[in-house]
PDB file of N, CA and C in Angstrom:
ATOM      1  N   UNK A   1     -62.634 -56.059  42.560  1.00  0.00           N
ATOM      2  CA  UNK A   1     -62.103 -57.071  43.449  1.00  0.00           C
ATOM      3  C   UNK A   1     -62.497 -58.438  42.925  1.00  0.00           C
ATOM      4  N   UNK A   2     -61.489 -59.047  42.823  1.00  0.00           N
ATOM      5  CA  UNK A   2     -61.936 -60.925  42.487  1.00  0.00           C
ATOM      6  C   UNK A   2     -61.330 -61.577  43.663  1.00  0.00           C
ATOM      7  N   UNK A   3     -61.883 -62.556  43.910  1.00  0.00           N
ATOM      8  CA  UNK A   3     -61.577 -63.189  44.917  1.00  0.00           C
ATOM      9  C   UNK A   3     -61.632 -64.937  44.392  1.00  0.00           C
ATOM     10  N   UNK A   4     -60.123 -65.282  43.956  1.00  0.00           N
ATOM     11  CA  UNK A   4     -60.088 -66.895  43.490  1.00  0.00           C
ATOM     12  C   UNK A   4     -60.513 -67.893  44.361  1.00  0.00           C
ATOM     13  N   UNK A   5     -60.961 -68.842  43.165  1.00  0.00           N
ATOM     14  CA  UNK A   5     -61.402 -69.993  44.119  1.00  0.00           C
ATOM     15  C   UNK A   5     -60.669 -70.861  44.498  1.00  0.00           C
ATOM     16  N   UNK A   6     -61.137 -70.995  46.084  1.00  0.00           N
ATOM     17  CA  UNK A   6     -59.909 -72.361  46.492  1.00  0.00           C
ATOM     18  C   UNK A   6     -59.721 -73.424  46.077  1.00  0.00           C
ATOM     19  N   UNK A   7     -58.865 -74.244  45.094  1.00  0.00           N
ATOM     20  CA  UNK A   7     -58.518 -75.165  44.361  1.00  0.00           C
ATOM     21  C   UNK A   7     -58.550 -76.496  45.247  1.00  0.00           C
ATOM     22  N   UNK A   8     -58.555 -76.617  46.766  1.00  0.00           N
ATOM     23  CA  UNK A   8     -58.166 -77.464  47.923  1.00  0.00           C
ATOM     24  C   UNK A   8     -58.725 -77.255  49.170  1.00  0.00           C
ATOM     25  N   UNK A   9     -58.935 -77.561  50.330  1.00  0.00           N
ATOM     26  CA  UNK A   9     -58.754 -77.370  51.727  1.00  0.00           C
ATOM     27  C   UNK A   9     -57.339 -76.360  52.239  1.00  0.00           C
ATOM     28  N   UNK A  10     -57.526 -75.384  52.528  1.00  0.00           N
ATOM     29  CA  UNK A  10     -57.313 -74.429  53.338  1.00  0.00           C
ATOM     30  C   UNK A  10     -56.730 -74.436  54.639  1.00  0.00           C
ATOM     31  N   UNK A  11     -55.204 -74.421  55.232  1.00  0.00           N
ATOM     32  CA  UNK A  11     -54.957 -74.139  56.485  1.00  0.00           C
ATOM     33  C   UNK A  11     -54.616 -72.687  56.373  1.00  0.00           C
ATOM     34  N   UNK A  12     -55.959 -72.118  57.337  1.00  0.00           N
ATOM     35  CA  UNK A  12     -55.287 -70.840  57.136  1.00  0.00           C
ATOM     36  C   UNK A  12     -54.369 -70.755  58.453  1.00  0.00           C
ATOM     37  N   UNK A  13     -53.894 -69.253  58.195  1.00  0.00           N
ATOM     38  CA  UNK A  13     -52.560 -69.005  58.698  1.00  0.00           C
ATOM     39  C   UNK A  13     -52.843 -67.412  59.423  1.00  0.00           C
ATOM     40  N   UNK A  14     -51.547 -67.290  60.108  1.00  0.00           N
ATOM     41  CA  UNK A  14     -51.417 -65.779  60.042  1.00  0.00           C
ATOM     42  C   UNK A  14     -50.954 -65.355  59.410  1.00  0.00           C
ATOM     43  N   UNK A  15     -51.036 -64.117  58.556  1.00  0.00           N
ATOM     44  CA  UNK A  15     -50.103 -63.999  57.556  1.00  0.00           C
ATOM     45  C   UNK A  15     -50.589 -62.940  57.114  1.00  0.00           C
ATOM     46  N   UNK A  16     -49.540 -61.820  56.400  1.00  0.00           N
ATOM     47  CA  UNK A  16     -50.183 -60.779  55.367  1.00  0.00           C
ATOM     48  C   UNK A  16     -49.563 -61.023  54.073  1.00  0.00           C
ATOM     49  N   UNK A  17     -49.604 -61.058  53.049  1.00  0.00           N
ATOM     50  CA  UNK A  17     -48.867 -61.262  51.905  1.00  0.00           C
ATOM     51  C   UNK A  17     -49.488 -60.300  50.976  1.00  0.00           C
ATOM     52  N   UNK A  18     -48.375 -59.010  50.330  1.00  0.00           N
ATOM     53  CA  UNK A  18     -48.799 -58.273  49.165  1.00  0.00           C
ATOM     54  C   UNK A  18     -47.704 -58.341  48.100  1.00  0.00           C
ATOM     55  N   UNK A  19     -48.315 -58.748  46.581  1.00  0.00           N
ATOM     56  CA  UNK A  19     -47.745 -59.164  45.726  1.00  0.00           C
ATOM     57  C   UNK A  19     -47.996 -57.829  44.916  1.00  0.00           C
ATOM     58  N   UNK A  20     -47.408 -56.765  44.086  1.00  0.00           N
ATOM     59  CA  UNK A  20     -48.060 -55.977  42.840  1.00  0.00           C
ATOM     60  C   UNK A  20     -47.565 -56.413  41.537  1.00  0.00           C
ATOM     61  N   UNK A  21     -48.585 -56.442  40.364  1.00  0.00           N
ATOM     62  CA  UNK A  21     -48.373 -56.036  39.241  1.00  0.00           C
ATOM     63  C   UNK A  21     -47.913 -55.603  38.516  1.00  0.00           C
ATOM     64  N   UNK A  22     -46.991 -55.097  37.624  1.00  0.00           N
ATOM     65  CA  UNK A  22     -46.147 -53.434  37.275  1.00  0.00           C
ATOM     66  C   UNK A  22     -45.970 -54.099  35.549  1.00  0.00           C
ATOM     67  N   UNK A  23     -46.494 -52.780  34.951  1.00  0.00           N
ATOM     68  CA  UNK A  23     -45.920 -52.966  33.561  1.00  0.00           C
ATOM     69  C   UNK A  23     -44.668 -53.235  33.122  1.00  0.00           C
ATOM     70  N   UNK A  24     -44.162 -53.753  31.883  1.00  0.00           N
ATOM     71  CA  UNK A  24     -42.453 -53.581  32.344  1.00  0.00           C
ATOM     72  C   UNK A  24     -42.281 -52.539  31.320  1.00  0.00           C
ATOM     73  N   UNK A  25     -43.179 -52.129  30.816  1.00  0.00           N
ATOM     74  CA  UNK A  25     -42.242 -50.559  29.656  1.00  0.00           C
ATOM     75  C   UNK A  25     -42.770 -49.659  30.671  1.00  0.00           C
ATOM     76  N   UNK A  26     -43.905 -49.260  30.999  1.00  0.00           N
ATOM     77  CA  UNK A  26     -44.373 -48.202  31.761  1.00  0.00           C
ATOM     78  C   UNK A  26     -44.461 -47.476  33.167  1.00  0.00           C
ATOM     79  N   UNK A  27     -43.782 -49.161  33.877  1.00  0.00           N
ATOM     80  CA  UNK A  27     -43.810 -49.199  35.172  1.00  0.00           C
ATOM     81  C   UNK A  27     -45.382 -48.718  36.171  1.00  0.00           C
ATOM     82  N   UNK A  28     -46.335 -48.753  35.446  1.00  0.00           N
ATOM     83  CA  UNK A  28     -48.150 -48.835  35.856  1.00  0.00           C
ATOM     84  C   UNK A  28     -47.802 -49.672  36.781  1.00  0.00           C
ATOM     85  N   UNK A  29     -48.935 -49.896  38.098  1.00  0.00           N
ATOM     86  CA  UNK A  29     -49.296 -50.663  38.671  1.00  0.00           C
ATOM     87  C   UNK A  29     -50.460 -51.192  38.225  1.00  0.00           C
ATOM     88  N   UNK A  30     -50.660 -52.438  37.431  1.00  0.00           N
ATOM     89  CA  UNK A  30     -51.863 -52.798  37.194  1.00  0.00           C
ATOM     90  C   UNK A  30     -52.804 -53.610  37.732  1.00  0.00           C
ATOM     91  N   UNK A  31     -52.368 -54.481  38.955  1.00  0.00           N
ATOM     92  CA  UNK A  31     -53.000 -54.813  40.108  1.00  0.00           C
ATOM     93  C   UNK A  31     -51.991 -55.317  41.315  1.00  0.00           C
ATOM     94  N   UNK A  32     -53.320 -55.925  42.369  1.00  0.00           N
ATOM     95  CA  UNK A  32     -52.403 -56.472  43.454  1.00  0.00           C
ATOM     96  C   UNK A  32     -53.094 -57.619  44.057  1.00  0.00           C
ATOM     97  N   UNK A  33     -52.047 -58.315  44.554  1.00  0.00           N
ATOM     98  CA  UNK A  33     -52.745 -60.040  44.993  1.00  0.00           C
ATOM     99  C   UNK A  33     -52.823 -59.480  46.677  1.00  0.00           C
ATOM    100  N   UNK A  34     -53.401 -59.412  47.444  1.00  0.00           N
ATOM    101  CA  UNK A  34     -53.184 -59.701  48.843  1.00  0.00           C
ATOM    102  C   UNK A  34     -54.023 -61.039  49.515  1.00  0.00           C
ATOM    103  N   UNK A  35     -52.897 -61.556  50.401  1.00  0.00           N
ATOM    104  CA  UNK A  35     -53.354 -63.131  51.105  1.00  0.00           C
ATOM    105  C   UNK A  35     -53.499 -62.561  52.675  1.00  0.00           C
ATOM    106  N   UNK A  36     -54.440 -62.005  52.982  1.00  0.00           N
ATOM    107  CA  UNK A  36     -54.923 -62.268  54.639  1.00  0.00           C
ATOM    108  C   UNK A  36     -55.524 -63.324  55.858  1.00  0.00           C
ATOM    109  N   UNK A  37     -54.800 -63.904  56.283  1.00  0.00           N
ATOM    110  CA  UNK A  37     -55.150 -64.995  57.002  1.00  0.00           C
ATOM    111  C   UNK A  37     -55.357 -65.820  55.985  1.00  0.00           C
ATOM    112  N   UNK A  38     -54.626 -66.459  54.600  1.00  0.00           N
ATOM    113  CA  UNK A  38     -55.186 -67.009  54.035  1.00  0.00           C
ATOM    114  C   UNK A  38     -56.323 -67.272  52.672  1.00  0.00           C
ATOM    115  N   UNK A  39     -56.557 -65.941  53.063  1.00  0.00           N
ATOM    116  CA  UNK A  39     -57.351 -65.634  51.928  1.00  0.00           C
ATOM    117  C   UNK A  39     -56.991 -64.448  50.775  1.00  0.00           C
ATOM    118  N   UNK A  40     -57.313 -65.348  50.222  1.00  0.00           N
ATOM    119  CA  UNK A  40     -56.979 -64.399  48.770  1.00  0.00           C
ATOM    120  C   UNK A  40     -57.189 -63.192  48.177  1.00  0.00           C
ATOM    121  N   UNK A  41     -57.358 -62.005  47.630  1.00  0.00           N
ATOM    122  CA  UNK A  41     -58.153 -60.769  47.221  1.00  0.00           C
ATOM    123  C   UNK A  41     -57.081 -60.351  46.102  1.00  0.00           C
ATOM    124  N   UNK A  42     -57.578 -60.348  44.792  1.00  0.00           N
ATOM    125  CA  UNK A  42     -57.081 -59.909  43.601  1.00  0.00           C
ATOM    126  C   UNK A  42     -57.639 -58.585  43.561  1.00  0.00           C
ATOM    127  N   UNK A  43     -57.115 -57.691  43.543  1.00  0.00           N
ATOM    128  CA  UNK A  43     -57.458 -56.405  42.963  1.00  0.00           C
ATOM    129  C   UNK A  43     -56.585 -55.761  42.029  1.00  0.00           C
ATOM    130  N   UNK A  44     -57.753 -55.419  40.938  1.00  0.00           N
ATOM    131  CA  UNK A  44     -57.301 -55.352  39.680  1.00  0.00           C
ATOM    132  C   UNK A  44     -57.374 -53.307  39.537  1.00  0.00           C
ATOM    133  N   UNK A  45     -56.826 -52.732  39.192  1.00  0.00           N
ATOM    134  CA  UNK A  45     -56.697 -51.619  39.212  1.00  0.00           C
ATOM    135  C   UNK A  45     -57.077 -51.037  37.244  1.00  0.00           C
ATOM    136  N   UNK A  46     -57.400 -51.798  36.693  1.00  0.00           N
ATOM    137  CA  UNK A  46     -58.160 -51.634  35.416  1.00  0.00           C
ATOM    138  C   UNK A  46     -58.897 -52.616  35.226  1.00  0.00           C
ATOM    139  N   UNK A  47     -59.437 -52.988  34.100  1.00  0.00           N
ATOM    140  CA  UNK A  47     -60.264 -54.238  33.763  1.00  0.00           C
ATOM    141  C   UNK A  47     -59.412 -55.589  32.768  1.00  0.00           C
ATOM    142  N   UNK A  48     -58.907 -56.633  33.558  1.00  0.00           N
ATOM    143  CA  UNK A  48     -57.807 -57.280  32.855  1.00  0.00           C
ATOM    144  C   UNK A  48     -58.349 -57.841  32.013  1.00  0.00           C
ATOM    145  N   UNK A  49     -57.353 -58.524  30.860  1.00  0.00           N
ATOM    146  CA  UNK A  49     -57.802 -58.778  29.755  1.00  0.00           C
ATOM    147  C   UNK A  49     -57.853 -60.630  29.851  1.00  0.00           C
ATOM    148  N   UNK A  50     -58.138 -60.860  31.105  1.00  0.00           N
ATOM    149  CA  UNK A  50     -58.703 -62.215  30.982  1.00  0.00           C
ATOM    150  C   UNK A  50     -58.976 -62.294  32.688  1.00  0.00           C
ATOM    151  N   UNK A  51     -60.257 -62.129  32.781  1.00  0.00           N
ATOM    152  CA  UNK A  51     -60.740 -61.835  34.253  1.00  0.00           C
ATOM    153  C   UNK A  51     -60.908 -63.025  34.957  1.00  0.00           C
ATOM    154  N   UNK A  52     -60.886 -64.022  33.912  1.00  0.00           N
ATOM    155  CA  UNK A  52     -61.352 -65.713  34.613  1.00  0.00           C
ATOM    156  C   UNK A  52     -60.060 -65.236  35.637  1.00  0.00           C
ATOM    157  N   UNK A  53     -58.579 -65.565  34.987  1.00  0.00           N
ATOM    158  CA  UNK A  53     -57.301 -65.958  35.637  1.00  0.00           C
ATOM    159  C   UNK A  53     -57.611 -65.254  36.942  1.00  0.00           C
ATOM    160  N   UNK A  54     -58.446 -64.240  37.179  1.00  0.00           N
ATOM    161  CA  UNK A  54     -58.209 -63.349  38.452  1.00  0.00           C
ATOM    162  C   UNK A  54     -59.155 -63.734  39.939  1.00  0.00           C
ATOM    163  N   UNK A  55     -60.155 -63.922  39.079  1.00  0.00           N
ATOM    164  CA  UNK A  55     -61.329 -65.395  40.038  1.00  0.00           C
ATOM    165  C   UNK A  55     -62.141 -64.601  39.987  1.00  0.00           C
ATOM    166  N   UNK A  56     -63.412 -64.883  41.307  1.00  0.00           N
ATOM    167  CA  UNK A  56     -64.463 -64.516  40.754  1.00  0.00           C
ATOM    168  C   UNK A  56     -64.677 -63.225  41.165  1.00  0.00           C
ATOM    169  N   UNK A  57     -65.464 -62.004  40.237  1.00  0.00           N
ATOM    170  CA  UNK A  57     -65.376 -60.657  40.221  1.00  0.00           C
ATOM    171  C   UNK A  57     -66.632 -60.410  40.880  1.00  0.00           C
ATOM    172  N   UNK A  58     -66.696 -59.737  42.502  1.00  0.00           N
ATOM    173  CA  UNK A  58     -67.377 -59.318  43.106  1.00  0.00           C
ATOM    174  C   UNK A  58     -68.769 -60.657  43.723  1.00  0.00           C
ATOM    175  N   UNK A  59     -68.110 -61.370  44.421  1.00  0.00           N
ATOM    176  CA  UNK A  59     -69.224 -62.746  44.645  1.00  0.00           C
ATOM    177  C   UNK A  59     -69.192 -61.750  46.585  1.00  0.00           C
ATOM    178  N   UNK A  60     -70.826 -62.383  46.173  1.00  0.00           N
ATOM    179  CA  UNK A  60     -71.819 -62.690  47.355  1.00  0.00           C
ATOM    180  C   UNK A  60     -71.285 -62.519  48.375  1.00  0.00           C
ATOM    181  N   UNK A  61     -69.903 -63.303  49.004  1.00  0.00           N
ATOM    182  CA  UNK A  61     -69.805 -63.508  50.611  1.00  0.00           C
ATOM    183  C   UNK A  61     -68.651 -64.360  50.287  1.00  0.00           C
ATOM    184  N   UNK A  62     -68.133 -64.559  51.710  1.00  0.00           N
ATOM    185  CA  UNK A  62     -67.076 -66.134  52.137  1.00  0.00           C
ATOM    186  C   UNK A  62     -67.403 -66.609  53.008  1.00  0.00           C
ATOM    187  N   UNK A  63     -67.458 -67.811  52.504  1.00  0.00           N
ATOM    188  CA  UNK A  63     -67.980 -68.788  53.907  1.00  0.00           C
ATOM    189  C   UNK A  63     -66.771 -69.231  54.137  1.00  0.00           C
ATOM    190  N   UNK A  64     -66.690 -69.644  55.447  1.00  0.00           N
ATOM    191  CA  UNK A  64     -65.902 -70.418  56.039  1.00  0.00           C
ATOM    192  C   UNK A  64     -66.189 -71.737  56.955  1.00  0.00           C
ATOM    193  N   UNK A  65     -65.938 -72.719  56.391  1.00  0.00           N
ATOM    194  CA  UNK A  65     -66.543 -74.174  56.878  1.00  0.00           C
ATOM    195  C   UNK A  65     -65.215 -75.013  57.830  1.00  0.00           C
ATOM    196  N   UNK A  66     -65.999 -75.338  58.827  1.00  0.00           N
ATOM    197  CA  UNK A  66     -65.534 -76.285  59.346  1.00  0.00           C
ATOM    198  C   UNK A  66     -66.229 -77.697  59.830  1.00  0.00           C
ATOM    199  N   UNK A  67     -65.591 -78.342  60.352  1.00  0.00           N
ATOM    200  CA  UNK A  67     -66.399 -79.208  60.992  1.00  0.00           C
ATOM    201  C   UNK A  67     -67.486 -79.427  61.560  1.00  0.00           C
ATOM    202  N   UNK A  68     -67.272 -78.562  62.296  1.00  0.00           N
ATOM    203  CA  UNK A  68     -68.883 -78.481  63.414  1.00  0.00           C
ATOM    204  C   UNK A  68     -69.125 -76.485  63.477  1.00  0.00           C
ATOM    205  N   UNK A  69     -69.069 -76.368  62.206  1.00  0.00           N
ATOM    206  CA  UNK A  69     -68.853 -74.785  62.295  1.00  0.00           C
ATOM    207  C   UNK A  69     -68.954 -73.827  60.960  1.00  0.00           C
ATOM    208  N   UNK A  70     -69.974 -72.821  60.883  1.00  0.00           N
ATOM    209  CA  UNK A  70     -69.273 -71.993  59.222  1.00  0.00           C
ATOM    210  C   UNK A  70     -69.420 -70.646  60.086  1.00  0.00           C
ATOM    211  N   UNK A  71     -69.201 -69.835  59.742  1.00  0.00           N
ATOM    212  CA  UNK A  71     -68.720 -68.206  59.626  1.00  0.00           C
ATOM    213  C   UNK A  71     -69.336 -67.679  58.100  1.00  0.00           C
ATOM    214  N   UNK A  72     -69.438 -66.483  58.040  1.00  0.00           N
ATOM    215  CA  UNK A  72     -69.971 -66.309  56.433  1.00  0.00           C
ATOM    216  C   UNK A  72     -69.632 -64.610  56.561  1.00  0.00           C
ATOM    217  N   UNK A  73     -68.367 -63.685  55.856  1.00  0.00           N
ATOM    218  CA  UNK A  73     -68.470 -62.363  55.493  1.00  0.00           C
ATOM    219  C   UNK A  73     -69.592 -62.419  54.117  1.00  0.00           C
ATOM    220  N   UNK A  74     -70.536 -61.307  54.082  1.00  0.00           N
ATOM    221  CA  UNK A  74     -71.392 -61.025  53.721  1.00  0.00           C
ATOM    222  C   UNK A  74     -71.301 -59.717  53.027  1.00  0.00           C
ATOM    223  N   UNK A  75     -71.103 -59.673  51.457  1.00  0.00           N
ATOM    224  CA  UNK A  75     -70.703 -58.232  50.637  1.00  0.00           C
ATOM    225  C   UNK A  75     -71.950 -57.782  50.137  1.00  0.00           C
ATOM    226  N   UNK A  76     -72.231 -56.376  50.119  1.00  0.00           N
ATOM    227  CA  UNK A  76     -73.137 -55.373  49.687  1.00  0.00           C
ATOM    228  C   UNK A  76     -72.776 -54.647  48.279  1.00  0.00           C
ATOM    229  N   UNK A  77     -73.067 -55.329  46.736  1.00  0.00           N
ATOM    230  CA  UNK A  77     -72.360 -54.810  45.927  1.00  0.00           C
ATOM    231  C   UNK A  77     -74.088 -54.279  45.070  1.00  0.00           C
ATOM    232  N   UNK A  78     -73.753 -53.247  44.543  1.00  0.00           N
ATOM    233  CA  UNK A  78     -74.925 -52.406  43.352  1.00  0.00           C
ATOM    234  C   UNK A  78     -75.547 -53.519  42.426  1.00  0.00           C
ATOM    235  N   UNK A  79     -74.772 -54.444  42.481  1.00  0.00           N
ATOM    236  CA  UNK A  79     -75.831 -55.856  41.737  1.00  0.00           C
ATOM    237  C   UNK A  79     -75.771 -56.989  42.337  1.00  0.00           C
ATOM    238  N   UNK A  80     -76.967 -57.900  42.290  1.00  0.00           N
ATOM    239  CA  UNK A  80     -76.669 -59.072  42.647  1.00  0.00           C
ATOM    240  C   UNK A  80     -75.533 -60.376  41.959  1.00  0.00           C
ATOM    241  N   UNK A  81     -75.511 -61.192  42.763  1.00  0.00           N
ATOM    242  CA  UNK A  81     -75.041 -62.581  42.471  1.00  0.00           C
ATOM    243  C   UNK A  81     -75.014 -63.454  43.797  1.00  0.00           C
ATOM    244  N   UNK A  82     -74.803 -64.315  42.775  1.00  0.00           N
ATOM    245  CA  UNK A  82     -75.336 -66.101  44.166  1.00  0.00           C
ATOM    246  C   UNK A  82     -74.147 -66.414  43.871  1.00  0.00           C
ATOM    247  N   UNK A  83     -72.765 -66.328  43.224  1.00  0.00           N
ATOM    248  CA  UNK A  83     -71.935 -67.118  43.438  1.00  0.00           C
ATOM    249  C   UNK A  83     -70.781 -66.508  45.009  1.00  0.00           C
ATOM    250  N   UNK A  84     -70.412 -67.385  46.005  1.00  0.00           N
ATOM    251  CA  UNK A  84     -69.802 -67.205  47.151  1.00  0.00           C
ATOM    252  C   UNK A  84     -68.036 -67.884  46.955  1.00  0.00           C
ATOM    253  N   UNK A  85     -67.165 -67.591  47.790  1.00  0.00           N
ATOM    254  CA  UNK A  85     -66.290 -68.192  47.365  1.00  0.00           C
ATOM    255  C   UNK A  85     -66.254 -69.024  49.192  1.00  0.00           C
ATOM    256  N   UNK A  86     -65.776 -70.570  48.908  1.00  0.00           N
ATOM    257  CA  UNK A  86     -65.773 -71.351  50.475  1.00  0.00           C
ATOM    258  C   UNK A  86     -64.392 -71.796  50.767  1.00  0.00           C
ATOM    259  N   UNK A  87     -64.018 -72.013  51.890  1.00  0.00           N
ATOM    260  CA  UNK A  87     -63.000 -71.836  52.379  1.00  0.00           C
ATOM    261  C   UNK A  87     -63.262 -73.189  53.470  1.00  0.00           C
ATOM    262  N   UNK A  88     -62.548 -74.292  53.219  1.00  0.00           N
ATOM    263  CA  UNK A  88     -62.963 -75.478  54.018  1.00  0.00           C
ATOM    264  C   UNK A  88     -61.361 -75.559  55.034  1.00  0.00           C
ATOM    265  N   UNK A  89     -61.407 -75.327  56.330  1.00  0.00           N
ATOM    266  CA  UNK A  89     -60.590 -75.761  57.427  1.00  0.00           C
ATOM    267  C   UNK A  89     -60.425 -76.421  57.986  1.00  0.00           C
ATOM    268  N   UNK A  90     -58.817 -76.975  57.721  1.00  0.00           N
ATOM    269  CA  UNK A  90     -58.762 -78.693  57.747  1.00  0.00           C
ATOM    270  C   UNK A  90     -57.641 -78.559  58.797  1.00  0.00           C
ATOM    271  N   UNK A  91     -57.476 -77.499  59.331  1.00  0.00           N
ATOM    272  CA  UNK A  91     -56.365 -77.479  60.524  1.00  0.00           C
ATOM    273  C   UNK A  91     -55.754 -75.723  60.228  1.00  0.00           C
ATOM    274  N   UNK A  92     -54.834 -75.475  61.356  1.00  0.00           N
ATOM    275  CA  UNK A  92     -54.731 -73.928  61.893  1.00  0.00           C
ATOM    276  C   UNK A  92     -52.923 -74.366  61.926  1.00  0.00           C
ATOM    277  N   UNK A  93     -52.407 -73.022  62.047  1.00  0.00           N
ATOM    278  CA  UNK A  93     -50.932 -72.856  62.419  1.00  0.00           C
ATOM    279  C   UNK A  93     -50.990 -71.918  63.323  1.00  0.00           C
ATOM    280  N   UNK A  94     -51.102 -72.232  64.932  1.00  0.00           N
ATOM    281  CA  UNK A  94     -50.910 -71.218  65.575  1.00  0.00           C
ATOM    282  C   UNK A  94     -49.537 -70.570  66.053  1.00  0.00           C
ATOM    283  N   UNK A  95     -48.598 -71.173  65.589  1.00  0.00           N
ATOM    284  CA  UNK A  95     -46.727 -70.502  65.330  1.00  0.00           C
ATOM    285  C   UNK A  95     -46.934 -69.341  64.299  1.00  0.00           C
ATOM    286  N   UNK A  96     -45.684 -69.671  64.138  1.00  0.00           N
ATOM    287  CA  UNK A  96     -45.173 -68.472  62.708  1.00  0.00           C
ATOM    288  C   UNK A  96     -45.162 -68.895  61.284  1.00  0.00           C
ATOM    289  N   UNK A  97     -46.095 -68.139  60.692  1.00  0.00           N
ATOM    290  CA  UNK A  97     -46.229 -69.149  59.170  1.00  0.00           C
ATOM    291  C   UNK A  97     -45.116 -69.435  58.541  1.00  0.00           C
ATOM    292  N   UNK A  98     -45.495 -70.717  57.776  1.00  0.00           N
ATOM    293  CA  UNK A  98     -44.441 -71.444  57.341  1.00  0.00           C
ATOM    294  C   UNK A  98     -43.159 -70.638  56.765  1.00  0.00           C
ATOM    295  N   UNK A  99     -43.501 -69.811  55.574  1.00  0.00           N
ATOM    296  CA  UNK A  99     -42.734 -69.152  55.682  1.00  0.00           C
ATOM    297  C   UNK A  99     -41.954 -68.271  56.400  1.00  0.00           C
ATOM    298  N   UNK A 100     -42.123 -67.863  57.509  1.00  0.00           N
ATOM    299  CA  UNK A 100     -41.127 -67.193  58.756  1.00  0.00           C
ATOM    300  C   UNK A 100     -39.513 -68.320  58.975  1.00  0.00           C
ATOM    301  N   UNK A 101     -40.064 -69.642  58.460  1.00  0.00           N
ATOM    302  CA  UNK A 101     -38.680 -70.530  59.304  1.00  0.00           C
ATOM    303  C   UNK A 101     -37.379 -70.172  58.689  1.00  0.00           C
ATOM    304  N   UNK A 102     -37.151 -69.845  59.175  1.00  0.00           N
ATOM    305  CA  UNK A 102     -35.394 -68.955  58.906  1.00  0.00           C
ATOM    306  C   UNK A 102     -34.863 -68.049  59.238  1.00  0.00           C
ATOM    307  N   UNK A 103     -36.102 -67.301  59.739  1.00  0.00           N
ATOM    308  CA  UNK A 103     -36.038 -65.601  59.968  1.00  0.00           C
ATOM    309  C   UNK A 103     -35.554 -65.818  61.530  1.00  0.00           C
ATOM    310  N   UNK A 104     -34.843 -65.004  61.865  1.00  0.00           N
ATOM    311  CA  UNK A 104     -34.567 -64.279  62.913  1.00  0.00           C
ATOM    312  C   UNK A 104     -35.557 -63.751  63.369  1.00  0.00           C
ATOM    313  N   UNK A 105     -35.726 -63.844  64.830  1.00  0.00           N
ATOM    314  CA  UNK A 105     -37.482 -63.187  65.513  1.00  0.00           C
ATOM    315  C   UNK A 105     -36.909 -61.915  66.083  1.00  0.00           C
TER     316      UNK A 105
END
């Protein structure tokens, strides 16, 4: 699991988003992006051949910062590390994420 770093401030959302991978001679699944509420999770289904692009591989926790506020998921992995990935909230969408506008409800 890698989990990229946020490049910006963060509105998260509701949202599920799953993206896959697929070879194009072999048709493999070689990974998958999922965005939950916003957040990111790369999972790589082998070991890719450039792991930076995928973010960071197995960190600490997520914080989640706000104003007058953090939250922190907290991961249990067979080795350590101090690097966390943060998630700064600069406002909410409590409608239908952006992408929904068009759809028929």
């Amino acid at each position: 699991m890698y989990f990229p770093v946020p490049t910006d401030s963060e509105v998260l959302a509701k949202e599920f988003f799953i993206q896959t991978y697929v070879h194009p001679d072999t048709q493999v699944v070689l990974a998958c992006t999922f965005r939950i509420a916003g957040v990111c999770i790369n999972l790589a289904l082998a070991q890719p051949n450039k792991s930076d692009n995928f973010g960071i591989y197995r960190p600490r926790g997520i914080i989640f910062q706000d104003t007058h506020l953090e939250k922190r998921i907290e991961f249990i992995w067979p080795f350590h590390t101090n690097e966390a990935i943060i998630y700064t909230r600069v406002g909410t969408n409590k409608g239908r994420p952006p992408q929904w506008n068009g759809w028929k409800e």
